[in-house]
N, C-alpha and C. Protein backbone atom coordinates (compact mmCIF):
# COMPACT_ATOMS: atom_id res chain seq x y z
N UNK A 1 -23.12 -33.16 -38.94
CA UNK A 1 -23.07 -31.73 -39.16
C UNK A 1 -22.30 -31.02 -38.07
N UNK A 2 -22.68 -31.25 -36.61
CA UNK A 2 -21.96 -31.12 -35.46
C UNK A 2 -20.16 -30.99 -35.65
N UNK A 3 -19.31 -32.50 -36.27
CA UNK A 3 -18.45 -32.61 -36.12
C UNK A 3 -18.10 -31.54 -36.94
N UNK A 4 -18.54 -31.38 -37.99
CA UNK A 4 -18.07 -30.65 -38.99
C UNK A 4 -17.83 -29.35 -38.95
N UNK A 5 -19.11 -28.78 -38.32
CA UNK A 5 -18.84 -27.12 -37.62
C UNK A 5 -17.64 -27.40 -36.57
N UNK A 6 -17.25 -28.35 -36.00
CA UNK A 6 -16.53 -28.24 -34.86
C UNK A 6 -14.96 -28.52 -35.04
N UNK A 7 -15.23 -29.22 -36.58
CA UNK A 7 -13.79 -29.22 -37.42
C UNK A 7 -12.86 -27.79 -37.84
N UNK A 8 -14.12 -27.16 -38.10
CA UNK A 8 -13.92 -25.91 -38.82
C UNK A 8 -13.68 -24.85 -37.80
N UNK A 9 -14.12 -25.10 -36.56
CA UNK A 9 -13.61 -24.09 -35.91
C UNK A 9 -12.12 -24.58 -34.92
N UNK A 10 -11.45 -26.29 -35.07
CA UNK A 10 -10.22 -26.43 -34.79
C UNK A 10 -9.87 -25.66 -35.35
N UNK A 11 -9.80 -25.88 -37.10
CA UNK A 11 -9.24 -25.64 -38.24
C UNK A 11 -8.81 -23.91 -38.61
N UNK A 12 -9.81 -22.99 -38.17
CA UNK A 12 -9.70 -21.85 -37.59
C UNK A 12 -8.98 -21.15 -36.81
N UNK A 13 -9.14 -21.54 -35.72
CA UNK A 13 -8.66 -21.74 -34.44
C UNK A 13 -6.78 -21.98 -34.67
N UNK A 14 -6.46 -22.93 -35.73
CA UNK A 14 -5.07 -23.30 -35.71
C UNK A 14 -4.49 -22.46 -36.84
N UNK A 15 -5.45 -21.58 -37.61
CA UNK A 15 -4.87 -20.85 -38.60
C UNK A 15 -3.70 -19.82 -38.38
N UNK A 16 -2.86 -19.20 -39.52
CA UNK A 16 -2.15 -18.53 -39.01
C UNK A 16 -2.97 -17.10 -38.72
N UNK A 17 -2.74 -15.59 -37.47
CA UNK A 17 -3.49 -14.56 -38.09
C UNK A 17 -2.76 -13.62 -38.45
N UNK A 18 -2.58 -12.93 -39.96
CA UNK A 18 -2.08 -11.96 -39.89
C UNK A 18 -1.99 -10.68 -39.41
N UNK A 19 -3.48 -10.63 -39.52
CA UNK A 19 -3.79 -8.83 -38.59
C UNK A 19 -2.98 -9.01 -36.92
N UNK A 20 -2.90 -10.28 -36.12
CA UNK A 20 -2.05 -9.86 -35.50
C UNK A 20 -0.92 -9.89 -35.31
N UNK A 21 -0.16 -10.88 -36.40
CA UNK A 21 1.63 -10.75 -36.27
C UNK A 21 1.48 -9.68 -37.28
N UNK A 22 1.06 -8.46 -37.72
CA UNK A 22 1.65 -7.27 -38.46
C UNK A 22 1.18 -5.95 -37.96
N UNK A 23 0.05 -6.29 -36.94
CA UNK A 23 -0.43 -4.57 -35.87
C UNK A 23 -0.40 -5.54 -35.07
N UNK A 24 -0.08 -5.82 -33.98
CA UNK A 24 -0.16 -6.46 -33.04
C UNK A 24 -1.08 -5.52 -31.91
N UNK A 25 -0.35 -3.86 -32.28
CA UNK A 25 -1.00 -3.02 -31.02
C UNK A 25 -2.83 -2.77 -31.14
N UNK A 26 -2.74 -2.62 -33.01
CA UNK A 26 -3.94 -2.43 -32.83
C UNK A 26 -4.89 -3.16 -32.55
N UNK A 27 -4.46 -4.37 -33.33
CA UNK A 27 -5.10 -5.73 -33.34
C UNK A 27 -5.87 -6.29 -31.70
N UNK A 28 -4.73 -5.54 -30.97
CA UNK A 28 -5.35 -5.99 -29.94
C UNK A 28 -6.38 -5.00 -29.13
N UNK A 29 -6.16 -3.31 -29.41
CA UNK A 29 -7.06 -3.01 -29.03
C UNK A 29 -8.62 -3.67 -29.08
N UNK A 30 -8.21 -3.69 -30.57
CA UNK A 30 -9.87 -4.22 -31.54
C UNK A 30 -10.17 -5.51 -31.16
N UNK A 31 -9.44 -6.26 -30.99
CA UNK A 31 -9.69 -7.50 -30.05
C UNK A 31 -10.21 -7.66 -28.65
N UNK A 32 -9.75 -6.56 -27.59
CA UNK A 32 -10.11 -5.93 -26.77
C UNK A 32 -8.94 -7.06 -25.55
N UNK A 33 -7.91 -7.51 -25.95
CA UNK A 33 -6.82 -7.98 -25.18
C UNK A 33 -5.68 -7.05 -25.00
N UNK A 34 -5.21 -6.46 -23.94
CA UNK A 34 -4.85 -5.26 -23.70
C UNK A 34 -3.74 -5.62 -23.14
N UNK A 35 -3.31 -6.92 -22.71
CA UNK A 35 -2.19 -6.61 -22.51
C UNK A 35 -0.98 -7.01 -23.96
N UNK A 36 -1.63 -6.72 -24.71
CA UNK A 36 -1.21 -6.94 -26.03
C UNK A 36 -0.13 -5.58 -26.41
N UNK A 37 -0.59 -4.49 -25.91
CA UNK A 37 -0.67 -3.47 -25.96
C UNK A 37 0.98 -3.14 -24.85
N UNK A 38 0.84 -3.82 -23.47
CA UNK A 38 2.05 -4.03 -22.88
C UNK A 38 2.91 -4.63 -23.27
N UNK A 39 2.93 -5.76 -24.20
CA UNK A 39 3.75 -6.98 -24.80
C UNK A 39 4.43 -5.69 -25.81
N UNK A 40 3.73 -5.41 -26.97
CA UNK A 40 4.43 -4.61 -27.64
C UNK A 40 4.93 -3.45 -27.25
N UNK A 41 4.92 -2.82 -26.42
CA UNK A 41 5.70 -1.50 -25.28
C UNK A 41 7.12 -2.47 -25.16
N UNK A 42 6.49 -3.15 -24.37
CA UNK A 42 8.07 -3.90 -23.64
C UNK A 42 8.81 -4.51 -24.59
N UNK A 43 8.92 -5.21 -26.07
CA UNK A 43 8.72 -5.88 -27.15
C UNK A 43 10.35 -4.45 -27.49
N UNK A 44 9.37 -3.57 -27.86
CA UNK A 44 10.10 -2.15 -28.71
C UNK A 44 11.56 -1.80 -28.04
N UNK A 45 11.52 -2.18 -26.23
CA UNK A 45 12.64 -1.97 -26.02
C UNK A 45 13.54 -2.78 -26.21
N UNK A 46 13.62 -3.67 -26.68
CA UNK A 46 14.54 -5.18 -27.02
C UNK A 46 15.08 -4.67 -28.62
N UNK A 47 15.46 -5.93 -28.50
CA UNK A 47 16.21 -6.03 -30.33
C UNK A 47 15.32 -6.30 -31.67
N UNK A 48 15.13 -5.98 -32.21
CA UNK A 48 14.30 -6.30 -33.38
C UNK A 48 14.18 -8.25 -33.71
N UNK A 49 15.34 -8.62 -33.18
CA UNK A 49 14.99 -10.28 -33.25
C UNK A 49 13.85 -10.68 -32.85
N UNK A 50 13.96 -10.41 -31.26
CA UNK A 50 12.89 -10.61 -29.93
C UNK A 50 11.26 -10.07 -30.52
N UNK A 51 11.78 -8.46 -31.55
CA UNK A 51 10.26 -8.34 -31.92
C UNK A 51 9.71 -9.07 -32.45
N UNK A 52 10.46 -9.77 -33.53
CA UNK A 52 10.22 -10.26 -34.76
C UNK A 52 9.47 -11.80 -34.37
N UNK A 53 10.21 -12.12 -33.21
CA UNK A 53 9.87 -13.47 -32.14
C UNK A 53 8.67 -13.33 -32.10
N UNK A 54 8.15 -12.08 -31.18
CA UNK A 54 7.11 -12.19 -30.66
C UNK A 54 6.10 -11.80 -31.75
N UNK A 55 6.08 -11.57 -32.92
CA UNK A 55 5.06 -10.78 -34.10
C UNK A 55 4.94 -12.33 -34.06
N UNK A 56 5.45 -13.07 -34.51
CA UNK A 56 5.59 -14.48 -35.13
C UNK A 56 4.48 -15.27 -33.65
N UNK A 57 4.96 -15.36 -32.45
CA UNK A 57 4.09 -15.83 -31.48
C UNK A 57 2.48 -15.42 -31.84
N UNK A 58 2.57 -14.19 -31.98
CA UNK A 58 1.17 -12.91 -31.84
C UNK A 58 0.58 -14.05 -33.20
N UNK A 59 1.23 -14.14 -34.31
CA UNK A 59 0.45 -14.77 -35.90
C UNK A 59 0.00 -15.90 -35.07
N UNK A 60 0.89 -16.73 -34.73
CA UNK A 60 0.33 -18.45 -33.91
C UNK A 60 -0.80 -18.28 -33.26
N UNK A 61 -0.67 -17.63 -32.28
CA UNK A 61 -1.93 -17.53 -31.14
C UNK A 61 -2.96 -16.51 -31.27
N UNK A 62 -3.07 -15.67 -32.29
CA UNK A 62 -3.97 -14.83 -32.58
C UNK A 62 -5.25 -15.30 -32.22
N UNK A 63 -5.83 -16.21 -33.21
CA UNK A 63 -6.97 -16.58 -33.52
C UNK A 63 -7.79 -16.92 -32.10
N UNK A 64 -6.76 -17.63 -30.98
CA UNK A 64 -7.34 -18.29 -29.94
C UNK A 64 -7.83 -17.08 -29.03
N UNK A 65 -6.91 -16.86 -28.92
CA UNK A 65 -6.82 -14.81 -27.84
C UNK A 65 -7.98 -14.40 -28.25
N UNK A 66 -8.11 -13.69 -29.76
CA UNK A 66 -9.00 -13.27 -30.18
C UNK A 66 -10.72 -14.07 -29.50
N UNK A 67 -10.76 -14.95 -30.01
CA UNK A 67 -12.18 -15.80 -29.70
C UNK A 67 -12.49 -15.81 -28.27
N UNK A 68 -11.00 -16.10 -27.33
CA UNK A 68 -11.39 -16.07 -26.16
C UNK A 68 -11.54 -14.80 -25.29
N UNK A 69 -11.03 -13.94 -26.08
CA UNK A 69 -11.80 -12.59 -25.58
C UNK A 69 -13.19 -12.06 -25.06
N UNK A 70 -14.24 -13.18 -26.21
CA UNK A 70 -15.59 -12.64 -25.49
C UNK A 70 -16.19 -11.64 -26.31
N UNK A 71 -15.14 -11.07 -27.61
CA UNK A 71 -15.97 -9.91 -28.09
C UNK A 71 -17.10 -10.62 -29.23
N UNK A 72 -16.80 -11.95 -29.73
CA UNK A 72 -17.97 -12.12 -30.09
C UNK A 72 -18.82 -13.04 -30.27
N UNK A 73 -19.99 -12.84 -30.70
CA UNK A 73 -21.53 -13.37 -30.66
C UNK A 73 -21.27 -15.36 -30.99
N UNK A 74 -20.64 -15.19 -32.25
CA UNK A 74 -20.75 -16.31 -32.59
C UNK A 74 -19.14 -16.86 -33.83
N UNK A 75 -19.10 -17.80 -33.64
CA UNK A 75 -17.93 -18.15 -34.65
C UNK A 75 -18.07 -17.71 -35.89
N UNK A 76 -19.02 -17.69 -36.52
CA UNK A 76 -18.85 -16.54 -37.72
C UNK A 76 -18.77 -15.47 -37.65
N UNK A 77 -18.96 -14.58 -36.92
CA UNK A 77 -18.41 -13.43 -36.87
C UNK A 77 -17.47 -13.09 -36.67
N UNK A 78 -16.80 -14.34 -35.63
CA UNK A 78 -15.45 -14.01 -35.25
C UNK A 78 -14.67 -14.21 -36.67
N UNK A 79 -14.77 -15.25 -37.25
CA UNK A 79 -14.21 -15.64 -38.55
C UNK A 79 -14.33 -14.21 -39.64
N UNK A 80 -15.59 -13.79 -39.74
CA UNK A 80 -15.38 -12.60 -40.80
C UNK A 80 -14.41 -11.29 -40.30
N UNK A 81 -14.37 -11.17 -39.12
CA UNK A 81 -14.01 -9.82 -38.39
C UNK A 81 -12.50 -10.02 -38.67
N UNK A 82 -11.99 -11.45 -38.16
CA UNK A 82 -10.90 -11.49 -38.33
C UNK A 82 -10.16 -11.45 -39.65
N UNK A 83 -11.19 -11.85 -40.92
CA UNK A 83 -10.77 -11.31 -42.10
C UNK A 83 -10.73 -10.48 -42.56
N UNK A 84 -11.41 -9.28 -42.18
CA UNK A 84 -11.40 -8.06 -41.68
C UNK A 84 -10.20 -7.24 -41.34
N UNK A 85 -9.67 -7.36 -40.17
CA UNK A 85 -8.57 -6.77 -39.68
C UNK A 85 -7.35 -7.50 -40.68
N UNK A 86 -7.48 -8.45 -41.16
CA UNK A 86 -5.97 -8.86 -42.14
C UNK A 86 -6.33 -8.06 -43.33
N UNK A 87 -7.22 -7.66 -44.07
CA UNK A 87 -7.36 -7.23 -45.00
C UNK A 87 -7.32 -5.47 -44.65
N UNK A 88 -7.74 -5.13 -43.73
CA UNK A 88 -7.78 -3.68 -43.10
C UNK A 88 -5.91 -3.44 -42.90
N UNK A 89 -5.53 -4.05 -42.44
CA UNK A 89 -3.72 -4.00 -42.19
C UNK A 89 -3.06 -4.20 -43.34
N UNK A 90 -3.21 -5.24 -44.09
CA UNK A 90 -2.81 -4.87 -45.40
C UNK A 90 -2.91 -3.58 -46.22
N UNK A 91 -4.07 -3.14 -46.44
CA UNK A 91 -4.28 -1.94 -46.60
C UNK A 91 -3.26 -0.96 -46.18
N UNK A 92 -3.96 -0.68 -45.00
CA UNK A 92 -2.53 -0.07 -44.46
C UNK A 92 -1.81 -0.20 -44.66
N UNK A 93 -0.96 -0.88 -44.22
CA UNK A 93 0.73 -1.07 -45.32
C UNK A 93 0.44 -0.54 -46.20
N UNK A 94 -0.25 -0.57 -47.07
CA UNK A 94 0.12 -0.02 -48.76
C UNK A 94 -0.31 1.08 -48.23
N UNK A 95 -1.04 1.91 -48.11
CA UNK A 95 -1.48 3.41 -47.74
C UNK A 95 0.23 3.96 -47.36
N UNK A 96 0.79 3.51 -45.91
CA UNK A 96 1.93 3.98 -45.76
C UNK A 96 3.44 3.51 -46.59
N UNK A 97 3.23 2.24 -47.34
CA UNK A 97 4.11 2.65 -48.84
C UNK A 97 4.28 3.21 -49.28
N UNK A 98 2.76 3.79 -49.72
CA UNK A 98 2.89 4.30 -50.76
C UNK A 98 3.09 5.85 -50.30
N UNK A 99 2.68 6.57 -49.17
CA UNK A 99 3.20 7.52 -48.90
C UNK A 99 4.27 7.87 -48.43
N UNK A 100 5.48 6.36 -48.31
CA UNK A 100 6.79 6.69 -47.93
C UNK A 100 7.49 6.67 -49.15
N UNK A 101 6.70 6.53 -49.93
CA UNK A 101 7.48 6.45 -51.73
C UNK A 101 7.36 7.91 -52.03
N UNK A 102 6.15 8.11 -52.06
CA UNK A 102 5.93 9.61 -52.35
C UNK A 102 6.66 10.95 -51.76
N UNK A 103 7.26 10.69 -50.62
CA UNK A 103 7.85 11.29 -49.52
C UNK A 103 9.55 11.39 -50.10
N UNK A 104 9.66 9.99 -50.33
CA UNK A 104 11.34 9.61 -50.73
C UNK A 104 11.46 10.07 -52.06
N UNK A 105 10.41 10.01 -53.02
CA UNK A 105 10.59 10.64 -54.33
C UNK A 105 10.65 12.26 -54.74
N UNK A 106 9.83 12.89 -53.46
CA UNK A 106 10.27 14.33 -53.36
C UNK A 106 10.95 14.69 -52.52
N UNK A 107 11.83 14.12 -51.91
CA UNK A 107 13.10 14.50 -51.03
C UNK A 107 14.11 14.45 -51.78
């Protein structure tokens, strides 16, 4: 049973995360890793390649950052929260789609 919980949280652990290669800034507030927050400052003044680099780093290493943060109790929570913020950012996006459609259609 041991190995198995302990599979699942490699398996976790190596997933990709979206909530943070697509908010990286917020993601990390809510994560409570702050210099996440500097990465993307310094990130914005570069070329959109370099961003695009580092969104892509932020998806890889999310999951680990996140957990080793400390914000929470137990691996399931960390696991739901983090499904959480991908599904909360998605959202978003569509919220601001759809109000840049709405915007472009009455301009």
């Amino acid at each position: 049973m041991n190995s198995v919980y302990n599979e699942n949280i490699y398996n976790e652990l190596n997933n990709w995360n979206f909530g943070a290669m697509l908010c990286p800034f917020l993601w990390g507030l809510g994560n409570k890793i702050d210099w996440t927050i500097t990465a993307v400052a310094l990130i914005s003044l570069c070329n959109p390649l370099t961003a695009l680099l580092v969104c892509i780093w932020f998806g890889m290493n999310g999951n680990k950052w996140a957990l080793e943060s400390g914000c929470y109790k137990d691996f399931d929570s960390f696991s739901k929260q983090q499904k959480r913020w991908t599904a909360g950012i998605l959202v978003l996006y569509c919220i601001l789609y759809l109000v840049f459609a709405v915007v472009y259609v009455v301009m």
